[in-house]
Protein backbone atom coordinates (compact mmCIF):
# COMPACT_ATOMS: atom_id res chain seq x y z
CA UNK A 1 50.33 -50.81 43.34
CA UNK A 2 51.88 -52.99 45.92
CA UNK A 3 49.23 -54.07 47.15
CA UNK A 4 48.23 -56.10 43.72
CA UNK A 5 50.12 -59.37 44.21
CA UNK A 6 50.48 -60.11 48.12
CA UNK A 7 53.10 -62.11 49.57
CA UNK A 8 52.10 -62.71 52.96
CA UNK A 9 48.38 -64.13 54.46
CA UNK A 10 46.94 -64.13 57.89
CA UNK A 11 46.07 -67.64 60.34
CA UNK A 12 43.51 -66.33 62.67
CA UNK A 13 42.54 -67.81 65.62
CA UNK A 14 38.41 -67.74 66.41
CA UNK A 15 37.03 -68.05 69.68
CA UNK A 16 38.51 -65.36 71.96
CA UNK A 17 39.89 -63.27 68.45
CA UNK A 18 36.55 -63.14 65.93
CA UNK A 19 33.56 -64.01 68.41
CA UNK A 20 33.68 -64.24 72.33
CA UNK A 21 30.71 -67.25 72.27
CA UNK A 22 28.43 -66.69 70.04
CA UNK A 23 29.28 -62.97 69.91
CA UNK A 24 31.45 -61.30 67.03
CA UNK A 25 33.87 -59.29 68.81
CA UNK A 26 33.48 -55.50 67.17
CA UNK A 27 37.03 -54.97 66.36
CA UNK A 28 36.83 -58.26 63.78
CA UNK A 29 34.28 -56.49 61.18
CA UNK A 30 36.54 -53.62 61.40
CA UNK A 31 39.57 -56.22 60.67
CA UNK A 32 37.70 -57.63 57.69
CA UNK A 33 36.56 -54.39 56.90
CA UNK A 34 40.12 -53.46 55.83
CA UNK A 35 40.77 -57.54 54.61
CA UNK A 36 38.10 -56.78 51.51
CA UNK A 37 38.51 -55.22 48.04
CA UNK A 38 35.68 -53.20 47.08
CA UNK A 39 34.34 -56.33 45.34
CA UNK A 40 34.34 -58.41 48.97
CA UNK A 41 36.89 -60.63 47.96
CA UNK A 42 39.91 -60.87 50.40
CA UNK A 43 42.97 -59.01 49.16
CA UNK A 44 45.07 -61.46 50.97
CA UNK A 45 45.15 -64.95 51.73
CA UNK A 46 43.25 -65.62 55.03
CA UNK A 47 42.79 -69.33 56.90
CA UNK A 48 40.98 -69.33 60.10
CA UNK A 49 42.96 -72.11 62.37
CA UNK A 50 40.81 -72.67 65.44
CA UNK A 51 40.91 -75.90 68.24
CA UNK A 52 37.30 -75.87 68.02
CA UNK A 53 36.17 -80.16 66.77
CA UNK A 54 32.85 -80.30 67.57
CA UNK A 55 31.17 -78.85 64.56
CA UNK A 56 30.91 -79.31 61.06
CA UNK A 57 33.66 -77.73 58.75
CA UNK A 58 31.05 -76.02 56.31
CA UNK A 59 28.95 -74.80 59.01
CA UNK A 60 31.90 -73.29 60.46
CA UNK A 61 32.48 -71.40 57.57
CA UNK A 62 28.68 -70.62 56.86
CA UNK A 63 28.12 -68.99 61.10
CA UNK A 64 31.97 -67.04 60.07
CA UNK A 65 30.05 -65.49 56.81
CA UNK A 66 27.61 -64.35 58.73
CA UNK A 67 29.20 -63.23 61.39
CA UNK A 68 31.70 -61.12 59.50
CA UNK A 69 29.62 -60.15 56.71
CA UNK A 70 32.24 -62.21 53.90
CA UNK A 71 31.95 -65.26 52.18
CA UNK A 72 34.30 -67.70 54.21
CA UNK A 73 34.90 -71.28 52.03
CA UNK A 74 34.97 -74.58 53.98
CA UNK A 75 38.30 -74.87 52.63
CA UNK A 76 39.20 -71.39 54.17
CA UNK A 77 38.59 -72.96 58.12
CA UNK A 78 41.22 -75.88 59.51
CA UNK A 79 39.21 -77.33 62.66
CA UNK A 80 41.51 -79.12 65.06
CA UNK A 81 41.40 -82.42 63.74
CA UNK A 82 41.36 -81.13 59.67
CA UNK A 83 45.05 -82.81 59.48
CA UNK A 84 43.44 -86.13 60.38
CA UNK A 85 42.67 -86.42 56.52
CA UNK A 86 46.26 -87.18 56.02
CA UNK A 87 46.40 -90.01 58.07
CA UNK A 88 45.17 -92.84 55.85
CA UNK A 89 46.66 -95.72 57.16
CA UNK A 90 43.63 -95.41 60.41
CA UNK A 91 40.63 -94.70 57.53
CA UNK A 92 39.36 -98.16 57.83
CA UNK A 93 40.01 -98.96 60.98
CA UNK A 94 36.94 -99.74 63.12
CA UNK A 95 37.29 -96.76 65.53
CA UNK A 96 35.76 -95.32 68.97
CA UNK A 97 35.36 -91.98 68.29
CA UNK A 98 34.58 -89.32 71.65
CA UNK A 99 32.82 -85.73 71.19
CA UNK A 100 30.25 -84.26 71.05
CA UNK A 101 27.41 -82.70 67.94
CA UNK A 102 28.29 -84.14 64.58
CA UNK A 103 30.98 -86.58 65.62
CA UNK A 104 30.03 -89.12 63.27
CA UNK A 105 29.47 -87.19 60.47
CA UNK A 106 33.15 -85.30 60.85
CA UNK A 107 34.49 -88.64 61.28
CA UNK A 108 33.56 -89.61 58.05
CA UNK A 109 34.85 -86.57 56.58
CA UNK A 110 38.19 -86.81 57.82
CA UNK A 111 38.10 -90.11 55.69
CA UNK A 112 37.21 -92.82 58.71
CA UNK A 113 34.52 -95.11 57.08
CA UNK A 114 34.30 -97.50 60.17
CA UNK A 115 33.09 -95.23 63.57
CA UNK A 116 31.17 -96.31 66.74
CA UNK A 117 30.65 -93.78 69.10
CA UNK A 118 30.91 -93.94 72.79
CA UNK A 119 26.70 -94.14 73.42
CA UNK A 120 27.08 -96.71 70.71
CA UNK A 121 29.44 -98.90 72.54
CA UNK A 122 27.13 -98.07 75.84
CA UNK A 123 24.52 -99.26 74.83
CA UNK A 124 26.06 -102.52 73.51
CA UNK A 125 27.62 -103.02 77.31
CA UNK A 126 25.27 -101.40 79.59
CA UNK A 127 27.24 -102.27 82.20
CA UNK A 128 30.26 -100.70 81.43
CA UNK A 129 28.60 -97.07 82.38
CA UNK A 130 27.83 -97.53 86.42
CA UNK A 131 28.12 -94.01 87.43
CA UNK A 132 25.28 -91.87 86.88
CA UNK A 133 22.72 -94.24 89.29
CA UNK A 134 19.94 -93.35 87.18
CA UNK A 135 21.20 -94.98 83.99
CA UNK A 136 22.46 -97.81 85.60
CA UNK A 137 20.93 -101.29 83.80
CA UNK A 138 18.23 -103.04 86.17
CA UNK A 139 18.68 -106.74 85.33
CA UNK A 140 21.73 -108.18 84.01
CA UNK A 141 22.20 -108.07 79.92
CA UNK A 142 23.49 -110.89 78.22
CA UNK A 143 27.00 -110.45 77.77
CA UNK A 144 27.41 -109.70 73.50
CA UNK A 145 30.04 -111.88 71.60
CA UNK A 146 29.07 -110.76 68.08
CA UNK A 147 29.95 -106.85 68.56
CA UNK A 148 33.35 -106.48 66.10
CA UNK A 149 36.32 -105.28 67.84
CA UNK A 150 37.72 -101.86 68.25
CA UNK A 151 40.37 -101.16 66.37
CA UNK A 152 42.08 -97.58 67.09
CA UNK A 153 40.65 -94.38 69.54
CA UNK A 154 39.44 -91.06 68.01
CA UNK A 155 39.36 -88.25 70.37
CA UNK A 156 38.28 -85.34 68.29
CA UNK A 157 36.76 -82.95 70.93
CA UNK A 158 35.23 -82.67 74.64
CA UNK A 159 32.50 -84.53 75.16
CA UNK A 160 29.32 -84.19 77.11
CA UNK A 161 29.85 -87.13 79.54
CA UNK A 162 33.01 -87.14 80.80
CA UNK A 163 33.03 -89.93 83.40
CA UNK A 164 31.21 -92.08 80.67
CA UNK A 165 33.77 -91.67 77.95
CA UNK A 166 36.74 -91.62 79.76
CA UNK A 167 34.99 -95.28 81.83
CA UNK A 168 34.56 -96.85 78.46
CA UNK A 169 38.16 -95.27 76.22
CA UNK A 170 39.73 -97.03 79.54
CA UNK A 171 38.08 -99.99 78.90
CA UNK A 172 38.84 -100.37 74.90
CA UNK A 173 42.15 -99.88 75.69
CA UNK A 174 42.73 -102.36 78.82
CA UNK A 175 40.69 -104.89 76.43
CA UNK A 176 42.60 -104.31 73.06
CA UNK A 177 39.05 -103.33 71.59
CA UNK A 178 36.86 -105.91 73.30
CA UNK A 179 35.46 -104.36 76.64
CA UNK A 180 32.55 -107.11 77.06
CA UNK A 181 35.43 -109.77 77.84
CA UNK A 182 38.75 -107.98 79.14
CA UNK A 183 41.84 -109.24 79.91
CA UNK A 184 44.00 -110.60 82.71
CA UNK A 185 46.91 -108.31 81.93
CA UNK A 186 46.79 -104.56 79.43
CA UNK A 187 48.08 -104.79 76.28
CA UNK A 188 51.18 -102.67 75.62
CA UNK A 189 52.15 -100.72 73.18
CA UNK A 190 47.51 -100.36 73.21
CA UNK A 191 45.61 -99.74 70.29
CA UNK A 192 46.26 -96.25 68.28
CA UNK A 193 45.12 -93.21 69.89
CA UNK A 194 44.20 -90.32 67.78
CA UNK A 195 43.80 -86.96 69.11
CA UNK A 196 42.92 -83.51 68.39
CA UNK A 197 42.71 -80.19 70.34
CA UNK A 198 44.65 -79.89 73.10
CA UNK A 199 43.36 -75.96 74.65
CA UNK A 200 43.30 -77.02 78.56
CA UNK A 201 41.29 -73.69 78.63
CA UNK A 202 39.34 -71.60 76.16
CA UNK A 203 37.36 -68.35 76.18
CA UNK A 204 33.86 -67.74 76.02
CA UNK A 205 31.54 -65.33 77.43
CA UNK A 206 32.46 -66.20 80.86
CA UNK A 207 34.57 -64.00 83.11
CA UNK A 208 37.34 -67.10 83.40
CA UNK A 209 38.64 -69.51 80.93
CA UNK A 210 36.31 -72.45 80.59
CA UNK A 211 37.80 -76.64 80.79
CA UNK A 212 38.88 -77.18 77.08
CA UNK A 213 39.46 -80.83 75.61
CA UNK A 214 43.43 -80.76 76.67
CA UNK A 215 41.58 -81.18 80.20
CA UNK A 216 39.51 -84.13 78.79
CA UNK A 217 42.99 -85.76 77.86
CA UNK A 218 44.87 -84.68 81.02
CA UNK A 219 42.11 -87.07 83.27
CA UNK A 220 42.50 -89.62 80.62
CA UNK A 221 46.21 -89.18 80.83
CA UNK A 222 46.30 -89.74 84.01
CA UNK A 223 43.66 -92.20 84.94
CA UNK A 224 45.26 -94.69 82.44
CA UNK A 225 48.65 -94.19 84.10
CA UNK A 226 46.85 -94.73 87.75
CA UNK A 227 45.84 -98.17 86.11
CA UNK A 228 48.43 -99.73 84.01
CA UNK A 229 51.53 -97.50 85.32
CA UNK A 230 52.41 -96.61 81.81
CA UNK A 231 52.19 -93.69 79.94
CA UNK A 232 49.21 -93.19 77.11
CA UNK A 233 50.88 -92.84 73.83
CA UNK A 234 49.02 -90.60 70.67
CA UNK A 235 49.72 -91.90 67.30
CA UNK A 236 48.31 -88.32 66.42
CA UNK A 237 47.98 -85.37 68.32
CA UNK A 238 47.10 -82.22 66.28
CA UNK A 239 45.61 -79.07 66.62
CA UNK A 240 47.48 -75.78 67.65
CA UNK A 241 50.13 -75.66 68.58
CA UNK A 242 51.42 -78.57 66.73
CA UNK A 243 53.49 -78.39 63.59
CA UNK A 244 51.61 -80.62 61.57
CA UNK A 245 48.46 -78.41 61.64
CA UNK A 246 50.43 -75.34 60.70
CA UNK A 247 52.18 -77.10 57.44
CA UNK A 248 48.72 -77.89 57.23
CA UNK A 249 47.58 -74.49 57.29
CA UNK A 250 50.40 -73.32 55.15
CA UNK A 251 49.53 -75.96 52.51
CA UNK A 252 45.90 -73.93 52.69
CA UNK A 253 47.34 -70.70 52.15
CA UNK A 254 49.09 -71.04 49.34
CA UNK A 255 46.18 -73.04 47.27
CA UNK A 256 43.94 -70.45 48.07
CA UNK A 257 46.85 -68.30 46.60
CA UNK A 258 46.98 -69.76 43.38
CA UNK A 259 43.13 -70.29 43.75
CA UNK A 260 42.94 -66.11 43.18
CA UNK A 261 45.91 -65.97 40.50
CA UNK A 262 48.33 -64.35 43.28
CA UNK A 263 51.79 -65.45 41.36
CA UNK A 264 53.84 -64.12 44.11
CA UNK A 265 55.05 -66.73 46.36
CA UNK A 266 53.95 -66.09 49.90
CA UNK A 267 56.60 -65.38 52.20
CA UNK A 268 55.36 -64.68 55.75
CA UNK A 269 52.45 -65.41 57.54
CA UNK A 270 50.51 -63.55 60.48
CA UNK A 271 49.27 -66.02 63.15
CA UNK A 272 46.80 -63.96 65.34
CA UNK A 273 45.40 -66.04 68.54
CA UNK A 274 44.64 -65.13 72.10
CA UNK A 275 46.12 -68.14 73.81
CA UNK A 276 49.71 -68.12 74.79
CA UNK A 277 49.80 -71.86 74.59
CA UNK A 278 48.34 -72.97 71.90
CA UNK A 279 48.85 -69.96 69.04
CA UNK A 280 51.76 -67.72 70.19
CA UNK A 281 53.62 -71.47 71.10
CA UNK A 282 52.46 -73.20 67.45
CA UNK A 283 53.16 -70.00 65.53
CA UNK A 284 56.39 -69.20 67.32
CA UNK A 285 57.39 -73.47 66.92
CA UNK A 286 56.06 -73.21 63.29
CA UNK A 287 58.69 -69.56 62.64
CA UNK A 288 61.82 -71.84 64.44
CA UNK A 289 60.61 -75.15 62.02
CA UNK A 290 60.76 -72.77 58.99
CA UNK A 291 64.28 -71.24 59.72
CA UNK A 292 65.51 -74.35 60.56
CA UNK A 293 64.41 -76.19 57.24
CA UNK A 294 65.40 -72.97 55.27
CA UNK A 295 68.73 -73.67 56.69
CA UNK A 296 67.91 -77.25 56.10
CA UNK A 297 68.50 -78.63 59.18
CA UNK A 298 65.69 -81.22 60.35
CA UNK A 299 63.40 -80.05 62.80
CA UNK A 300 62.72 -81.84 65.99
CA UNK A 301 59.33 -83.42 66.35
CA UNK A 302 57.01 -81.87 68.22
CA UNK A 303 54.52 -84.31 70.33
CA UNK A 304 52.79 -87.14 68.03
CA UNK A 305 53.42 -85.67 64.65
CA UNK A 306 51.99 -88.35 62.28
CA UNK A 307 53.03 -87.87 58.25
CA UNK A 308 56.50 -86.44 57.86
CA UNK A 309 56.06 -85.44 54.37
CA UNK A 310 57.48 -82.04 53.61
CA UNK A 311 55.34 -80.23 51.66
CA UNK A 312 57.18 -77.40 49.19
CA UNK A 313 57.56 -73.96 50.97
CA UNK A 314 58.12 -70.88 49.95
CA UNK A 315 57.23 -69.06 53.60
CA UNK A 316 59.66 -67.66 55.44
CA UNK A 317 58.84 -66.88 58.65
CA UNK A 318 56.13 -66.71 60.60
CA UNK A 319 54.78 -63.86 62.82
CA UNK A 320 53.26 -64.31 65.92
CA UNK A 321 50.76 -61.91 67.44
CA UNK A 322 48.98 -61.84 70.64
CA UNK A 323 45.49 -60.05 70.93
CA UNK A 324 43.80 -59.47 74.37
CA UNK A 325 40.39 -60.04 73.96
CA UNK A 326 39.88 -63.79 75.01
CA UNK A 327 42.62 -65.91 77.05
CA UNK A 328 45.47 -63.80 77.32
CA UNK A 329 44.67 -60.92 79.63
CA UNK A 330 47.49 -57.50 79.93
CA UNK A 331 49.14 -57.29 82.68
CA UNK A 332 49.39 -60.91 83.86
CA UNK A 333 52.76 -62.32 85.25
CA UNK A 334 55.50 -63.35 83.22
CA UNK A 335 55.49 -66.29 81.59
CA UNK A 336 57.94 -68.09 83.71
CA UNK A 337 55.89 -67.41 86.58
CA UNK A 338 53.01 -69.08 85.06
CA UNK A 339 52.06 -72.86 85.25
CA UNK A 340 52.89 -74.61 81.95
CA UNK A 341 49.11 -75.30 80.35
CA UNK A 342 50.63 -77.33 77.15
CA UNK A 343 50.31 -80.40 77.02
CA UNK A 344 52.70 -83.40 78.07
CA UNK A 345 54.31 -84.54 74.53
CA UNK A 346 55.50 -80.88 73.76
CA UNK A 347 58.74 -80.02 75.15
CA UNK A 348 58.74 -76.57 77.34
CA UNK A 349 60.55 -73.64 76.36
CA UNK A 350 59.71 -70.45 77.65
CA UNK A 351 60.95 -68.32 74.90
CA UNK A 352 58.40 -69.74 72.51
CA UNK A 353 55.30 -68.36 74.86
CA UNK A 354 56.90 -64.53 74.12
CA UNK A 355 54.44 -63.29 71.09
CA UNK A 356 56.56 -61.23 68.04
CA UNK A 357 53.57 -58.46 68.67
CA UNK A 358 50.95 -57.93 71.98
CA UNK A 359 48.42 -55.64 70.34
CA UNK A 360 44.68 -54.84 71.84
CA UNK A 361 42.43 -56.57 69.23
CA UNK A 362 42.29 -58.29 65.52
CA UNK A 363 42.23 -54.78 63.93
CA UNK A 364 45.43 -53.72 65.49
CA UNK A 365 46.56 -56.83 64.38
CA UNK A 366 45.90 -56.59 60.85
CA UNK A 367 46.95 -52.80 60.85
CA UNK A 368 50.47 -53.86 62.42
CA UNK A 369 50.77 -56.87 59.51
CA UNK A 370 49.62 -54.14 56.77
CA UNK A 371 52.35 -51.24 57.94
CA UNK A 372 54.95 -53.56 58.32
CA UNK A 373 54.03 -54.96 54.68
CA UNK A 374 53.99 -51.99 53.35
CA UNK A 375 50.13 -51.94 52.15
CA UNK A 376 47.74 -48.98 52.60
């Protein structure tokens, strides 16, 4: 049958696609319903791609098996920062790294063996956090000259605190990684910033899009521009809709490929998301990337792209589909009428915002991709 050997696989967005919150949305168990073999087992390669950063990769995987009733590998979800594992060069660099939940532990993960985290470096300055009234040092602390500088900025999610992250990733940068002494002028070029995630809004189980970390950086953005009158420059900025994270994703695809014996290369993927930004943008970039490099002409970098190694390919092309059960809502104005919510480093172009397919949910989705495969 046709179906044996498949030559295409599916990214799928999460939040506003699977599960609205905590909640699995009902048309994704019908999806995956029609994803498994009689055995369970995917009959096509599937990678979940979501912004989400502040959770473990393996528990991830562990609340989508239960959610959609199918084993889902670690190695099956890319979180936004995932790509970070590639960047080696920053793995021993002493690092401030911002989020919130396991930040440390997915630190180390990614490969970073040096971390301090922000209520770390708080609590070695007191005085640096003068906000919140209530946590405000009584008496004067002795001013610390053993604490080991800062070497580089991790921004891996949203964290809980804003006005005491963004006070003291100011302050590391002004300093050159020694906020307890400052300096008379900033340092520029500053120290490496790494970033991932860059969903200004996201969907939960509100009525309206909720503040996503691409907020978080926009007030950093512009706070450190208020101050020094330069811009803030990423070393790395991943996560949807950047290319790196869908070569990254396309890497996935095809080991879990050869993981299951499917010999046939695979030649297109289905990106299903519910954010005109961030997937119909990164899937509709990643399509242009791949027809560019098939014709092998070298694609323009997209924001802070980090490693330039090309990875083989055999995919084609790359489909784009937009669902409307999270960001994206029918019947909303054009996309030229709409404020641009990407972020600063990628360039606009409105044609990249217009989805290959607008379908109603993850099942139509997967129904589209399996008629215009050819599979029952």
């Amino acid at each position: 049958m046709a179906a044996s050997l498949p030559t295409f696989g599916f990214l799928l967005d999460i939040d506003g696609v699977l599960v609205r919150g905590h909640r699995v949305i009902p048309a994704a168990l019908e999806a995956f319903h029609r994803l498994l073999n009689p055995q369970g087992q995917l009959r096509v390669p599937v990678v979940f791609v979501t912004n989400a950063g502040n959770v473990l990769q393996h528990r991830k995987a562990q609340e989508l098996s239960a959610l959609l009733g199918c084993k889902v590998e670690p190695d099956q979800v890319i979180l936004s920062h995932s790509p970070l594992k590639l960047f080696a060069q920053y793995h021993d660099k002493r690092m401030l790294v911002s989020g919130q939940g396991p930040v440390v532990e997915n630190a180390r993960a990614l490969g970073f063996r040096n971390v301090v985290t922000v209520e770390e470096l708080r609590m070695a300055f007191p005085v640096l956090d003068m906000v919140d009234l209530e946590r405000r040092p009584t008496a004067t602390p002795l001013l610390r000259s053993d604490f080991p500088a800062i070497e580089g900025v991790l921004l891996l999610g949203e964290p809980v605190r804003w006005e005491t992250s963004l006070q003291l990733i100011v302050d590391v940068l002004l300093s050159n990684g020694n906020p307890g002494t400052g300096l008379a002028t900033a340092p520029y070029p500053h120290l490496p910033v790494l970033a991932s995630n860059m969903d200004l809004l996201w969907m939960a189980e509100a009525k309206m899009p909720r503040f996503g970390h691409g907020t978080f950086l926009l007030c950093l953005e512009a706070i450190y521009q208020k101050l020094t009158g330069k811009e803030l420059h990423y070393e790395a900025l991943m996560g949807k809709p950047s290319l790196l994270t869908y070569r990254y994703a396309e890497q996935l695809i095809r080991q879990q490929a050869e993981r299951r014996g499917w010999t046939a290369p695979i030649r297109r993927l289905y990106a299903v998301g519910d954010n005109p930004m961030s997937d119909v943008y990164g899937a509709n970039l990643f399509h242009q990337y791949l027809q560019m490099a098939e014709r092998g002409v070298q694609a323009e970098r997209q924001g802070a792209g980090g490693p330039q190694k090309q990875w083989p390919s055999a995919t084609r092309s790359c489909v784009s589909i937009l669902v409307c059960t999270g960001v994206h809502r029918p019947g909303e104005p054009g996309s030229r009428e709409q404020p641009f919510h990407g972020h600063r480093d990628f360039g606009f172009s409105p044609a990249l915002l217009q989805a290959s397919h607008v379908v109603s949910d993850v099942h139509a989705a997967v129904r589209l991709a399996f008629r215009e495969e050819g599979w029952p």
